[in-house]
PDB file of N, CA and C in Angstrom:
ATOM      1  N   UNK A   1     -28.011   2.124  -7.776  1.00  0.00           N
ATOM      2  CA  UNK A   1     -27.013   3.160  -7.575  1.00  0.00           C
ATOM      3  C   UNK A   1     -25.658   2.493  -7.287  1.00  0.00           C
ATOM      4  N   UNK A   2     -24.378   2.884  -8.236  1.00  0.00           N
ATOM      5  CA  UNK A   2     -23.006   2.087  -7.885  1.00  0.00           C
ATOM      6  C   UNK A   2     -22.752   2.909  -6.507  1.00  0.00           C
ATOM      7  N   UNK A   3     -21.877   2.607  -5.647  1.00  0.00           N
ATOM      8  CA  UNK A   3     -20.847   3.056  -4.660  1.00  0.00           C
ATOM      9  C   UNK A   3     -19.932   4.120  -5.548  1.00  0.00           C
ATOM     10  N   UNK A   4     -19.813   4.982  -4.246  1.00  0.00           N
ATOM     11  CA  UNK A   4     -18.595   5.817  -4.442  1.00  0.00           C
ATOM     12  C   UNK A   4     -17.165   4.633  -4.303  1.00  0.00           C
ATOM     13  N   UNK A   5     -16.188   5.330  -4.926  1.00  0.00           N
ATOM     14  CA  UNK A   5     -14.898   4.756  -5.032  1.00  0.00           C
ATOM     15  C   UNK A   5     -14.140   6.045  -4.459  1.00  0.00           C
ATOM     16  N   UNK A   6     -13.502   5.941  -3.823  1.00  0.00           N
ATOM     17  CA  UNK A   6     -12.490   6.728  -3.022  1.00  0.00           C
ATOM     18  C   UNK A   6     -11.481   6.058  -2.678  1.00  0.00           C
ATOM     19  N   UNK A   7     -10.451   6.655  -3.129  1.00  0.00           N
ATOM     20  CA  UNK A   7      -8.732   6.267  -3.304  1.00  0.00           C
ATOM     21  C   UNK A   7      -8.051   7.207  -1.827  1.00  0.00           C
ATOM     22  N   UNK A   8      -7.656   6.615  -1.410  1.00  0.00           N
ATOM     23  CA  UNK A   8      -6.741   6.964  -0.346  1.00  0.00           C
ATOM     24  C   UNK A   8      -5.324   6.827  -0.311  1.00  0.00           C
ATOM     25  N   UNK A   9      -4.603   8.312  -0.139  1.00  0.00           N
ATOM     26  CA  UNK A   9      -3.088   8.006  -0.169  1.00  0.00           C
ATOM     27  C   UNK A   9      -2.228   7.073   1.035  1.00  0.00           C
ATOM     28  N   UNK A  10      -1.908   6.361   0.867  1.00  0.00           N
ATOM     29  CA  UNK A  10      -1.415   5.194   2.038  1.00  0.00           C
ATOM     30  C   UNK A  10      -0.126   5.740   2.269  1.00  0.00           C
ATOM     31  N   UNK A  11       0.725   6.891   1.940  1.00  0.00           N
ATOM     32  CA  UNK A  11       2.109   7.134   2.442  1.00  0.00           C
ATOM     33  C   UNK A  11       2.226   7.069   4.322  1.00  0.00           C
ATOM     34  N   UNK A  12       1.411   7.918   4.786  1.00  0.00           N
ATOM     35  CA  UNK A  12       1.589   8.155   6.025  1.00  0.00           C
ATOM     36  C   UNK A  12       1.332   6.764   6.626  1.00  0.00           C
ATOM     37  N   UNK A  13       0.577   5.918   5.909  1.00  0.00           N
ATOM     38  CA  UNK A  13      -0.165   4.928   6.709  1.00  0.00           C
ATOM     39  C   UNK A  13       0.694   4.072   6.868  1.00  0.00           C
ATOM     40  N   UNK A  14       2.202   3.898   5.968  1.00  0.00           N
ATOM     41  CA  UNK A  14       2.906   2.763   5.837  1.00  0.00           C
ATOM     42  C   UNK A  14       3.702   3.146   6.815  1.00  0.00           C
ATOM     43  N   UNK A  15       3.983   4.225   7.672  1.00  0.00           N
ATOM     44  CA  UNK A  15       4.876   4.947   8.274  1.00  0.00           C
ATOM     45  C   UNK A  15       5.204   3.529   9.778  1.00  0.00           C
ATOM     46  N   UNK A  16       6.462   3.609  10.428  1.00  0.00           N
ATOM     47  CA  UNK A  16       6.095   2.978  11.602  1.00  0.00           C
ATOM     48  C   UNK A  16       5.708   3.655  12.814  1.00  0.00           C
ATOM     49  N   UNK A  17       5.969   5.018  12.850  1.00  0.00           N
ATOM     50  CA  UNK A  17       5.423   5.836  14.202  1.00  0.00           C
ATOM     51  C   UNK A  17       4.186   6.381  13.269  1.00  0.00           C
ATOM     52  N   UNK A  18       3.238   6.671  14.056  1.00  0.00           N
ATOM     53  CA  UNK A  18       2.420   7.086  13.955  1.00  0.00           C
ATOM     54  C   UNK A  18       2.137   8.540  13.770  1.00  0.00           C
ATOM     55  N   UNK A  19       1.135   9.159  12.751  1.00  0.00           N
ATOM     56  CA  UNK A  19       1.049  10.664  12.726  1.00  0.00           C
ATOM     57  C   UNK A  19      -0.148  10.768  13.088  1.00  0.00           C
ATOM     58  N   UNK A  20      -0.408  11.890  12.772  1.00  0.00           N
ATOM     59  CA  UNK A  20      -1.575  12.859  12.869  1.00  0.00           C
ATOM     60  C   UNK A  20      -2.475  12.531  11.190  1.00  0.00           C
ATOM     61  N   UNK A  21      -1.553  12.679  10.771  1.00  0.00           N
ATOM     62  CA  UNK A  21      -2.337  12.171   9.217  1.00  0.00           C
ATOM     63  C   UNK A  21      -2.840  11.067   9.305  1.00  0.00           C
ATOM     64  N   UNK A  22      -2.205  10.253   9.612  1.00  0.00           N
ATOM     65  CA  UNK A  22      -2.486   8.779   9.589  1.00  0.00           C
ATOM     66  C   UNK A  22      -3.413   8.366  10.140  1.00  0.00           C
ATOM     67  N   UNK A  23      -3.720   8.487  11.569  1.00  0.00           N
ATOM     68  CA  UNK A  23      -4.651   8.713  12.392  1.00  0.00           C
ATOM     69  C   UNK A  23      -5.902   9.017  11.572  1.00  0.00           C
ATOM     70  N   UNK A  24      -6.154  10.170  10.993  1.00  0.00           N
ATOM     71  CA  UNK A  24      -7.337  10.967  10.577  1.00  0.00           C
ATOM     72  C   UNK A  24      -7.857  10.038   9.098  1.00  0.00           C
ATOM     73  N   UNK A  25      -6.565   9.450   8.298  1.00  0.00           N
ATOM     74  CA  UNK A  25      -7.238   8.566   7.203  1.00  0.00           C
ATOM     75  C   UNK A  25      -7.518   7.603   7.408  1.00  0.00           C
ATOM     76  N   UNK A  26      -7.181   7.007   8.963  1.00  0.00           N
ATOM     77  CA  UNK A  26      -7.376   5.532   8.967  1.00  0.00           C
ATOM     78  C   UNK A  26      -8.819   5.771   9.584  1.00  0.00           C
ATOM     79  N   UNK A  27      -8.997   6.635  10.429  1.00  0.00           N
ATOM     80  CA  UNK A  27     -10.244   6.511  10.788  1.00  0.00           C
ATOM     81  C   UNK A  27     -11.434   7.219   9.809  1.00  0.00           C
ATOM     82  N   UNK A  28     -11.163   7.996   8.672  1.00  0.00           N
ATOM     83  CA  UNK A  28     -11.646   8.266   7.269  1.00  0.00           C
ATOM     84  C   UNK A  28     -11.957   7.111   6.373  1.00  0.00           C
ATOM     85  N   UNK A  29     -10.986   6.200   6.507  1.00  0.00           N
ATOM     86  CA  UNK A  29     -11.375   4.705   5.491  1.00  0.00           C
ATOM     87  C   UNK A  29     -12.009   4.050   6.377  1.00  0.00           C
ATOM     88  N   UNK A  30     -12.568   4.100   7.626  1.00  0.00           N
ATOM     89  CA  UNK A  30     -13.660   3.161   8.418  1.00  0.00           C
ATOM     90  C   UNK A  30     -14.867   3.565   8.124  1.00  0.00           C
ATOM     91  N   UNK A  31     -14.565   4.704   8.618  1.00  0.00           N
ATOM     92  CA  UNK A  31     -16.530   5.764   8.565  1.00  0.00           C
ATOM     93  C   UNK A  31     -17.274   5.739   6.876  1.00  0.00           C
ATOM     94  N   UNK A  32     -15.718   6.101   5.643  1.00  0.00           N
ATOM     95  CA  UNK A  32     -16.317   5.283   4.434  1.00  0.00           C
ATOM     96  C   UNK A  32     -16.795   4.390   4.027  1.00  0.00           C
ATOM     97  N   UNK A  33     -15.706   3.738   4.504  1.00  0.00           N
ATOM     98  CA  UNK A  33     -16.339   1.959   4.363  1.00  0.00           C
ATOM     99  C   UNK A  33     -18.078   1.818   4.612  1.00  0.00           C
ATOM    100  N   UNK A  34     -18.184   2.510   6.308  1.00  0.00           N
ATOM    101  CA  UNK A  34     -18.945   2.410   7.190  1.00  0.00           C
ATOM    102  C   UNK A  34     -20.423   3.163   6.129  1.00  0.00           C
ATOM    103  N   UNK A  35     -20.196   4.347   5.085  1.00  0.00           N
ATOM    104  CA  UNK A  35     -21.613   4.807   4.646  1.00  0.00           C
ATOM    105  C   UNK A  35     -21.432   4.087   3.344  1.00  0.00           C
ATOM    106  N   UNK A  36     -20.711   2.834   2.767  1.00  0.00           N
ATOM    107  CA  UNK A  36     -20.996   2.180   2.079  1.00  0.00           C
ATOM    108  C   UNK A  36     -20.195   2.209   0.723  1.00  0.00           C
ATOM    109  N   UNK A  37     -19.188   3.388   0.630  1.00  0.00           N
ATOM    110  CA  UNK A  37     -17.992   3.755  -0.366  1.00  0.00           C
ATOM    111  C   UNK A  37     -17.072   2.286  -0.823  1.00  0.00           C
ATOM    112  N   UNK A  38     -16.082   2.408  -1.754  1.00  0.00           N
ATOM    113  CA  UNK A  38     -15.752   1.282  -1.674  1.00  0.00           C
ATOM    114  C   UNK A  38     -14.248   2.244  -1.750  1.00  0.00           C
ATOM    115  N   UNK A  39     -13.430   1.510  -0.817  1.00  0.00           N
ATOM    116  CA  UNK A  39     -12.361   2.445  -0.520  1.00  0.00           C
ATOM    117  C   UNK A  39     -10.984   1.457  -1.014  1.00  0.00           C
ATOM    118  N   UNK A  40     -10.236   2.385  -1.734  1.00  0.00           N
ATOM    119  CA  UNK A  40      -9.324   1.775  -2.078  1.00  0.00           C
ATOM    120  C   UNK A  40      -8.015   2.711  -1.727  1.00  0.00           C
ATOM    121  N   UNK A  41      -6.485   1.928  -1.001  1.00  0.00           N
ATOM    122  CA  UNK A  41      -5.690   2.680  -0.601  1.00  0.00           C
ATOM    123  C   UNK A  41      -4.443   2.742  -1.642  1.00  0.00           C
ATOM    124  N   UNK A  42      -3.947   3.329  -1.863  1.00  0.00           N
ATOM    125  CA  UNK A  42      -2.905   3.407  -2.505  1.00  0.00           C
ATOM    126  C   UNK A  42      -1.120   3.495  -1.763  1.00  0.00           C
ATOM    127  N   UNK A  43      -0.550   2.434  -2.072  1.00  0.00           N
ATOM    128  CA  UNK A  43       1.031   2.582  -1.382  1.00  0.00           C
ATOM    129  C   UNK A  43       2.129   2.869  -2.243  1.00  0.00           C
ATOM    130  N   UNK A  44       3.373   3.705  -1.546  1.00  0.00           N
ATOM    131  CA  UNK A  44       4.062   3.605  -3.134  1.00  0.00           C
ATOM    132  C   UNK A  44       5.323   3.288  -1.727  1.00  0.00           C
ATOM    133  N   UNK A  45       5.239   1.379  -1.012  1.00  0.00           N
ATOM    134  CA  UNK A  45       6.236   1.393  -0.748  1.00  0.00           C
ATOM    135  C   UNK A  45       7.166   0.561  -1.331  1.00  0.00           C
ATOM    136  N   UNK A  46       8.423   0.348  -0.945  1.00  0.00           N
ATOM    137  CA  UNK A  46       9.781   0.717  -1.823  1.00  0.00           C
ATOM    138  C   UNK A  46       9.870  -0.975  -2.056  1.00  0.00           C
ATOM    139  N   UNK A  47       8.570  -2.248  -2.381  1.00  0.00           N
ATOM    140  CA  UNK A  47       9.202  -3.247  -2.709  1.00  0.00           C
ATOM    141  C   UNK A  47       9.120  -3.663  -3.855  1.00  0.00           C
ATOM    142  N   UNK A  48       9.120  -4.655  -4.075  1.00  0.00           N
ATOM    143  CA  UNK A  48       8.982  -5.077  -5.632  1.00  0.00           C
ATOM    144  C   UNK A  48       7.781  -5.850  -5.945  1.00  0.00           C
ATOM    145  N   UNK A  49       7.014  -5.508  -7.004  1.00  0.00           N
ATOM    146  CA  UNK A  49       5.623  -5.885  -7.192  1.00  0.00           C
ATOM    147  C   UNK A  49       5.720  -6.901  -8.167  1.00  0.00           C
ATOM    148  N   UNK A  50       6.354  -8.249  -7.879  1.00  0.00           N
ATOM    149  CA  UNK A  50       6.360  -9.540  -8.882  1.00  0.00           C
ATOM    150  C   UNK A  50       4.373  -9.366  -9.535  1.00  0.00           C
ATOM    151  N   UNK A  51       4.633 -10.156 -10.396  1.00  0.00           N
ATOM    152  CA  UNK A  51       3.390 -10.563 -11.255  1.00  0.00           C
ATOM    153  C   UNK A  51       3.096 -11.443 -10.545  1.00  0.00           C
ATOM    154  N   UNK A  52       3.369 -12.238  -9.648  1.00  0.00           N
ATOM    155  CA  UNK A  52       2.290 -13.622  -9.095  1.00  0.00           C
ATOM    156  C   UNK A  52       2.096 -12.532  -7.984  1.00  0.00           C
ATOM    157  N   UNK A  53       0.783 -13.025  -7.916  1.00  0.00           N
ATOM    158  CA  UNK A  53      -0.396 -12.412  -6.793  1.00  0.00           C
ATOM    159  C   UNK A  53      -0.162 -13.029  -5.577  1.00  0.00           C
ATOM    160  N   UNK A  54       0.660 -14.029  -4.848  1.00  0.00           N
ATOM    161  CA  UNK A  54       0.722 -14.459  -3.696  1.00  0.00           C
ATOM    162  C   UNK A  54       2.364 -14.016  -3.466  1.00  0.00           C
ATOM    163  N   UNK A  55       3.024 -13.788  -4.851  1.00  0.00           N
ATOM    164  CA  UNK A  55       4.166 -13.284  -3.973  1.00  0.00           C
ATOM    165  C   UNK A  55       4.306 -11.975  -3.564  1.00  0.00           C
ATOM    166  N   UNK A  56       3.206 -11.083  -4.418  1.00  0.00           N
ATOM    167  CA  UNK A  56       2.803  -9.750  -4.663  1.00  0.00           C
ATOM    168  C   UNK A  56       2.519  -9.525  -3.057  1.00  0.00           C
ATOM    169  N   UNK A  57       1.366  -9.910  -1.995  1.00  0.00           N
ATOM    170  CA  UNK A  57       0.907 -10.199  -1.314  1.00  0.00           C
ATOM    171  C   UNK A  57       2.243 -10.322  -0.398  1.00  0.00           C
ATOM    172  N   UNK A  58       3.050 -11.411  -0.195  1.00  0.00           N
ATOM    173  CA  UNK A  58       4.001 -11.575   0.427  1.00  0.00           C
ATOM    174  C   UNK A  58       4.821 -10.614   0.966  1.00  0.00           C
ATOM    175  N   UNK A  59       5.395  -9.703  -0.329  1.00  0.00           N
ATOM    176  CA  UNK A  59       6.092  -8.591  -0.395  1.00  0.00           C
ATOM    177  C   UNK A  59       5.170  -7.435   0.095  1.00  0.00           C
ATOM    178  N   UNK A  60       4.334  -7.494   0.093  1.00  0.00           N
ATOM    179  CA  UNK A  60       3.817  -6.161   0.736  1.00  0.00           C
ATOM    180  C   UNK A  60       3.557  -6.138   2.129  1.00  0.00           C
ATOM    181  N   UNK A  61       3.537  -7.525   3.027  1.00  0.00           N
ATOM    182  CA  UNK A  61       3.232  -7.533   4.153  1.00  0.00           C
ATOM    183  C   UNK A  61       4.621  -7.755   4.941  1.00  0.00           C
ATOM    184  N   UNK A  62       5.800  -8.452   4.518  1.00  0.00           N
ATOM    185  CA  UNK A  62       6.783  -8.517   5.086  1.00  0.00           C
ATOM    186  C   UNK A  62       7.251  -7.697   5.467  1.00  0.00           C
ATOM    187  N   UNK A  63       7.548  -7.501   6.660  1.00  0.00           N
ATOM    188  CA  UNK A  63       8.382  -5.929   7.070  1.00  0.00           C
ATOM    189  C   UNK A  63       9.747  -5.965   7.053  1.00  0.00           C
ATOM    190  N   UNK A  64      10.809  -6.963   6.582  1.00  0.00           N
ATOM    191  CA  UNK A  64      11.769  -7.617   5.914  1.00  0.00           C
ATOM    192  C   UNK A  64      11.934  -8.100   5.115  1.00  0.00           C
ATOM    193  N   UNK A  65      10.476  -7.542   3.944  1.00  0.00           N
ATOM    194  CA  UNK A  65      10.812  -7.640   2.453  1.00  0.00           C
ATOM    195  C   UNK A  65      12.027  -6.951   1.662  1.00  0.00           C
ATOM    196  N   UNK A  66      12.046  -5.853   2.393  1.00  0.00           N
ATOM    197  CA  UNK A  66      13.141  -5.069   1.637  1.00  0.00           C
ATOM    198  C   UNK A  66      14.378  -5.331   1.575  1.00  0.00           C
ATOM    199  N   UNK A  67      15.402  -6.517   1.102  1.00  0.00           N
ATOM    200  CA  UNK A  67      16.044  -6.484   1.753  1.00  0.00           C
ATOM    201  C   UNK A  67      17.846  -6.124   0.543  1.00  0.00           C
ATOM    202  N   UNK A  68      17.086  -5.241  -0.074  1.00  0.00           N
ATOM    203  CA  UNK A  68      18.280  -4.816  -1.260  1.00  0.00           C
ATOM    204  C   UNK A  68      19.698  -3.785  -0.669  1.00  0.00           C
ATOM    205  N   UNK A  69      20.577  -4.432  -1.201  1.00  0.00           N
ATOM    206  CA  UNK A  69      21.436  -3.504  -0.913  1.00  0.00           C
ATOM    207  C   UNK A  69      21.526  -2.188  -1.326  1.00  0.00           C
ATOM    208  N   UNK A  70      22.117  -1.076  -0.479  1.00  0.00           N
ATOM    209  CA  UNK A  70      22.354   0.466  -0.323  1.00  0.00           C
ATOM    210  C   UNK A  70      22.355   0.732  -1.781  1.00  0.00           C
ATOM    211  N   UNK A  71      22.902   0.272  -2.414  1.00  0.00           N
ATOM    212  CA  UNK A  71      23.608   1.767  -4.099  1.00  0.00           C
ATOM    213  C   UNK A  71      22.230   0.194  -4.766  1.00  0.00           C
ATOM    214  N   UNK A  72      22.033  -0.691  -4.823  1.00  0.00           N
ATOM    215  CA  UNK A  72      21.054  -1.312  -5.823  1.00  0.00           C
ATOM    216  C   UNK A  72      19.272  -0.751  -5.452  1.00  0.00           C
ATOM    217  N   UNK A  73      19.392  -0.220  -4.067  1.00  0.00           N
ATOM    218  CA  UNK A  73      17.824   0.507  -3.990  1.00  0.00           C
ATOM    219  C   UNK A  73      18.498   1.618  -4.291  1.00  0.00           C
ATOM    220  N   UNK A  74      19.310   2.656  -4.106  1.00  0.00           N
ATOM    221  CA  UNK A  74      19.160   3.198  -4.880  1.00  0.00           C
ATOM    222  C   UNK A  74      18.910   3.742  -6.019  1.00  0.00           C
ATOM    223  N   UNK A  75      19.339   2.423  -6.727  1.00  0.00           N
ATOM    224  CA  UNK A  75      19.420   2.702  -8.504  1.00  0.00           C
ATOM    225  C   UNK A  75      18.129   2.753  -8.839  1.00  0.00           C
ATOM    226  N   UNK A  76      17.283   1.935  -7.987  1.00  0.00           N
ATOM    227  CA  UNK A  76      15.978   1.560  -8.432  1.00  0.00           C
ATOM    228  C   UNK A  76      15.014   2.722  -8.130  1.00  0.00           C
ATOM    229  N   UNK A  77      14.997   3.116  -7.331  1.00  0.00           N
ATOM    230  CA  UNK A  77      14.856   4.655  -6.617  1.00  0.00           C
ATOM    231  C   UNK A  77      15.095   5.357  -7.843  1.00  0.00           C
ATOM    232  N   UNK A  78      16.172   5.659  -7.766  1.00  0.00           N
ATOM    233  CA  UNK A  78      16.554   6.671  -8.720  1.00  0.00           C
ATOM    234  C   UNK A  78      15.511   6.660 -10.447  1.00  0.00           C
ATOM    235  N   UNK A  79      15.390   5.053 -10.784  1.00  0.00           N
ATOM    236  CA  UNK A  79      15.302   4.832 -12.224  1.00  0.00           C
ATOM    237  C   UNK A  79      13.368   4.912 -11.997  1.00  0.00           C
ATOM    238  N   UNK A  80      12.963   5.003 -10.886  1.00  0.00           N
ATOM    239  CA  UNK A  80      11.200   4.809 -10.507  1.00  0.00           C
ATOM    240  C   UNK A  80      11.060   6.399 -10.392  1.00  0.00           C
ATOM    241  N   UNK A  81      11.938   7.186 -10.202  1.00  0.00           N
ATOM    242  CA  UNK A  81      11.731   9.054  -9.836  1.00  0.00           C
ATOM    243  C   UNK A  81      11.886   9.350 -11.229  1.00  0.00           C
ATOM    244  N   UNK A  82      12.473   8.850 -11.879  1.00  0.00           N
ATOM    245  CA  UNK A  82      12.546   9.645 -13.168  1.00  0.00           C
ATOM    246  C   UNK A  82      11.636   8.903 -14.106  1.00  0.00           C
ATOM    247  N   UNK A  83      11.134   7.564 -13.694  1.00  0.00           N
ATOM    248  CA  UNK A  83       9.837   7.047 -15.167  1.00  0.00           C
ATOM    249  C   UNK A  83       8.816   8.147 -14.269  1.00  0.00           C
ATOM    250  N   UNK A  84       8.804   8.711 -13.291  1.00  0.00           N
ATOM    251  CA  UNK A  84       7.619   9.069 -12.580  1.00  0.00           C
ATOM    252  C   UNK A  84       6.618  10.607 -13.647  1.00  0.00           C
ATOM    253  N   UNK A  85       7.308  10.897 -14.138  1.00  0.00           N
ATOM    254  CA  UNK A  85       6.696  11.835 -15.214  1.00  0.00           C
ATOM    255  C   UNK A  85       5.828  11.401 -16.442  1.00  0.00           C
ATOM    256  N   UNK A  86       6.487  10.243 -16.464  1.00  0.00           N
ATOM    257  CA  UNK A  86       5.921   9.193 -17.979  1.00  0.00           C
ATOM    258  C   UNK A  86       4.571   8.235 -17.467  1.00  0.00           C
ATOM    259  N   UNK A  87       4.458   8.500 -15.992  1.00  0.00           N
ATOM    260  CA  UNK A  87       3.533   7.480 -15.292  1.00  0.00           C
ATOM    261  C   UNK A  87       3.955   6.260 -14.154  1.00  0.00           C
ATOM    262  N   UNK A  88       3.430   5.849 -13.172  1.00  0.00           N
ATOM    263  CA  UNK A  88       3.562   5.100 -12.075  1.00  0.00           C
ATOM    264  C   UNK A  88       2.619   3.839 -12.855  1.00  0.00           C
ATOM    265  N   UNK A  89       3.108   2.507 -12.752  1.00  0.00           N
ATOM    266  CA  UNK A  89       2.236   1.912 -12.643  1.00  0.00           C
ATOM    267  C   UNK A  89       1.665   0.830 -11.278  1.00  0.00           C
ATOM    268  N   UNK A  90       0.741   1.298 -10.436  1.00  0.00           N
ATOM    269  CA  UNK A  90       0.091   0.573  -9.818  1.00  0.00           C
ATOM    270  C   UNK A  90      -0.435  -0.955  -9.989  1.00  0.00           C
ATOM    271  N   UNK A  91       0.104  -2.262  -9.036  1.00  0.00           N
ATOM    272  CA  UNK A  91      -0.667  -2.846  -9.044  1.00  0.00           C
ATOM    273  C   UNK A  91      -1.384  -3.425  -8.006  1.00  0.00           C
ATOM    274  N   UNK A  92      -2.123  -3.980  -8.090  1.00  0.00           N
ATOM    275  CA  UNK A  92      -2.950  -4.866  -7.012  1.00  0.00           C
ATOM    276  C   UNK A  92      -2.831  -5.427  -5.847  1.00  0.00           C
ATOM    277  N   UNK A  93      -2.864  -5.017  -4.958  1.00  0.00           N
ATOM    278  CA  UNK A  93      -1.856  -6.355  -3.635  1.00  0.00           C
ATOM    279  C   UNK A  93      -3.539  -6.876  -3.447  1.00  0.00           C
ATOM    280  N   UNK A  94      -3.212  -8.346  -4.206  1.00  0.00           N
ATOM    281  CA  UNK A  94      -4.328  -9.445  -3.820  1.00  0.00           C
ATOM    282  C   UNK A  94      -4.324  -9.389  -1.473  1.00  0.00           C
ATOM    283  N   UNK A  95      -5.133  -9.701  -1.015  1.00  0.00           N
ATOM    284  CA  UNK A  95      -4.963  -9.762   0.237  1.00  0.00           C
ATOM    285  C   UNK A  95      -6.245 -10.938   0.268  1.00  0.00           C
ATOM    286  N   UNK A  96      -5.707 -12.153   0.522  1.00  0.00           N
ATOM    287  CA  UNK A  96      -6.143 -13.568   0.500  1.00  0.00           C
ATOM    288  C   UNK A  96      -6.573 -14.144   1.755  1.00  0.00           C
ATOM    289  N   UNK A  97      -5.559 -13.894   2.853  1.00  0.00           N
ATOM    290  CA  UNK A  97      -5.620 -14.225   4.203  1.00  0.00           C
ATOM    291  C   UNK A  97      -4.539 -15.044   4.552  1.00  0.00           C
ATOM    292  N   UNK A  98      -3.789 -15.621   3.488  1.00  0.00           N
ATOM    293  CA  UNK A  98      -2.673 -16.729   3.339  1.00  0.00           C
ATOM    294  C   UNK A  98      -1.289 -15.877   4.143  1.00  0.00           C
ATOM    295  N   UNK A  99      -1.439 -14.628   4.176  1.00  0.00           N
ATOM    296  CA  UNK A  99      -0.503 -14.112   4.419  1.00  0.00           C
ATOM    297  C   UNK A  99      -0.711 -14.016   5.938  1.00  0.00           C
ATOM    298  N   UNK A 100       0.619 -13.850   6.974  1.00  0.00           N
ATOM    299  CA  UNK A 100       0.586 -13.241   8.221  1.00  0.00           C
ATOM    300  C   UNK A 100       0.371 -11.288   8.464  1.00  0.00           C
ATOM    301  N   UNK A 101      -0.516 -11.386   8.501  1.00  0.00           N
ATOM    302  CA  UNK A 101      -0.515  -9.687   8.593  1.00  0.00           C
ATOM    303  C   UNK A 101      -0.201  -9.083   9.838  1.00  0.00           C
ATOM    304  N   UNK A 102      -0.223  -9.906  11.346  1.00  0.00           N
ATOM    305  CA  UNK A 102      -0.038  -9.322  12.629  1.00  0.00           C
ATOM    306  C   UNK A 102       0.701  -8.163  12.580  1.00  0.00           C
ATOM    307  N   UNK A 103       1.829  -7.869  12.069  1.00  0.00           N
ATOM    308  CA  UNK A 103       3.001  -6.792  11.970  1.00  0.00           C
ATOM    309  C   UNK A 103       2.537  -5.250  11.675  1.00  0.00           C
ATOM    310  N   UNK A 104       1.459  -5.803  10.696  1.00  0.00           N
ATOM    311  CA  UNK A 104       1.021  -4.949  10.413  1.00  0.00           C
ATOM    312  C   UNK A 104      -0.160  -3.864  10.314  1.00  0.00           C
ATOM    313  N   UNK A 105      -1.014  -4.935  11.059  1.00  0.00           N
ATOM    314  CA  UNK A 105      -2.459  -5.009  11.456  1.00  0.00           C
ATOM    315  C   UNK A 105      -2.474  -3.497  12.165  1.00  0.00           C
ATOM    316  N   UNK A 106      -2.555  -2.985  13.437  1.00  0.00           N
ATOM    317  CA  UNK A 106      -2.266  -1.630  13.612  1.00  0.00           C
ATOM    318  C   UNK A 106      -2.253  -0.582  12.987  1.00  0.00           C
ATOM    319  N   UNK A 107      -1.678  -0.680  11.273  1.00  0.00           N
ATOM    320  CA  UNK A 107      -1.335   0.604  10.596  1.00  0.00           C
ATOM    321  C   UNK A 107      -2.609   0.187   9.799  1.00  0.00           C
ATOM    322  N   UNK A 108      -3.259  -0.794   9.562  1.00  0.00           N
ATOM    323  CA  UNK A 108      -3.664  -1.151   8.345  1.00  0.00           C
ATOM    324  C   UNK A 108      -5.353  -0.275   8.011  1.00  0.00           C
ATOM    325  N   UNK A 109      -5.490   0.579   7.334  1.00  0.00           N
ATOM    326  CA  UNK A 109      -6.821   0.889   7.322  1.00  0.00           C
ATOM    327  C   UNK A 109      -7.877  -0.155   6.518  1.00  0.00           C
ATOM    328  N   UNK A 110      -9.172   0.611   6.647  1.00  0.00           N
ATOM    329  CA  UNK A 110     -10.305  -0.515   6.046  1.00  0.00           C
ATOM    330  C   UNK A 110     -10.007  -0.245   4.478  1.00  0.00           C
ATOM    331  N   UNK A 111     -10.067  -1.093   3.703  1.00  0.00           N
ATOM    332  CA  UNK A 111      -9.951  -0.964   2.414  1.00  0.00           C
ATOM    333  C   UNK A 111     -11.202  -1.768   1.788  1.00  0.00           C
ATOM    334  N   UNK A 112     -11.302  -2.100   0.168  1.00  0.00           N
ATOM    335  CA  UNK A 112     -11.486  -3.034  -0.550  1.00  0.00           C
ATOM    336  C   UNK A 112     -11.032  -2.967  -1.386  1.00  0.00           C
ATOM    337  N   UNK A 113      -9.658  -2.564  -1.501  1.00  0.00           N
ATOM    338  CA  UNK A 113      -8.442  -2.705  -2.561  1.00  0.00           C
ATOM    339  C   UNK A 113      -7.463  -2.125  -2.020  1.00  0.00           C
ATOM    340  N   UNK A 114      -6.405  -2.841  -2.020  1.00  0.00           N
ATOM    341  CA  UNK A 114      -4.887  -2.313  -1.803  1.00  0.00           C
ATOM    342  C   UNK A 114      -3.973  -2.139  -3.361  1.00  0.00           C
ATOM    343  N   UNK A 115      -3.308  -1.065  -3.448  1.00  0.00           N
ATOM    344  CA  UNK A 115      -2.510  -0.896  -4.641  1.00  0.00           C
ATOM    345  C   UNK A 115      -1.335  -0.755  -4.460  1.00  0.00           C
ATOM    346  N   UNK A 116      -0.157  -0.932  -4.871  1.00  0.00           N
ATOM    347  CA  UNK A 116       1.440  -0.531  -4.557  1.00  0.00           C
ATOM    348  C   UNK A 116       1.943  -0.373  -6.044  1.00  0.00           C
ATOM    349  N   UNK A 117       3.159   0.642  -5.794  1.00  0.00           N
ATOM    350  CA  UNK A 117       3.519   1.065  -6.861  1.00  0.00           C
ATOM    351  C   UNK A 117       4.994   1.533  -6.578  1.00  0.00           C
TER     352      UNK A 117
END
């Protein structure tokens, strides 16, 4: 018998205060994990998803990855809302261990795949 696959929306989760949502999926991707699902989260936060897998990784854990100027995230913003009808493409955040995650450890639910987009 394969595992269930269950995708989880990661918006709230990337948040820095904490919700009520957040709360309820993070402890939703444990108890999954926990009956054996294979849980995968989905992020759509605002960095840039290079093709190398360790810088991919990098950028998703830095909490001073972002560090584009005002009207150039915008543009990018702007030009990612409007392909958004034609499709998002998701990729992979490899998670190796190479990276420092402390920052982020707190928000982080159980996964076995992280995606950003």
């Amino acid at each position: 018998m394969t595992r269930p696959r269950i995708f989880l929306d990661g918006y709230n989760l990337d948040l820095e205060q904490g919700t009520g949502v957040a709360t309820y999926a993070r402890t939703l991707s444990y108890r999954l994990g926990a009956l054996g699902a294979e849980v995968g989260v989905l992020y759509g936060a605002r960095t840039p998803t290079p093709k190398d897998p360790l810088m991919r990784e990098v950028r998703f854990f830095d909490a001073r990855g972002d560090d584009r100027r005002p009207i150039t995230g915008f543009v990018k913003d702007l030009r990612r809302l409007l392909g958004v009808p034609f499709g998002a493409t998701a990729r992979e955040v490899p998670v190796t261990g190479r990276v420092i995650t402390r920052s982020f450890e707190a928000r982080l639910p159980h996964f076995d795949r992280l995606y950003n987009y």
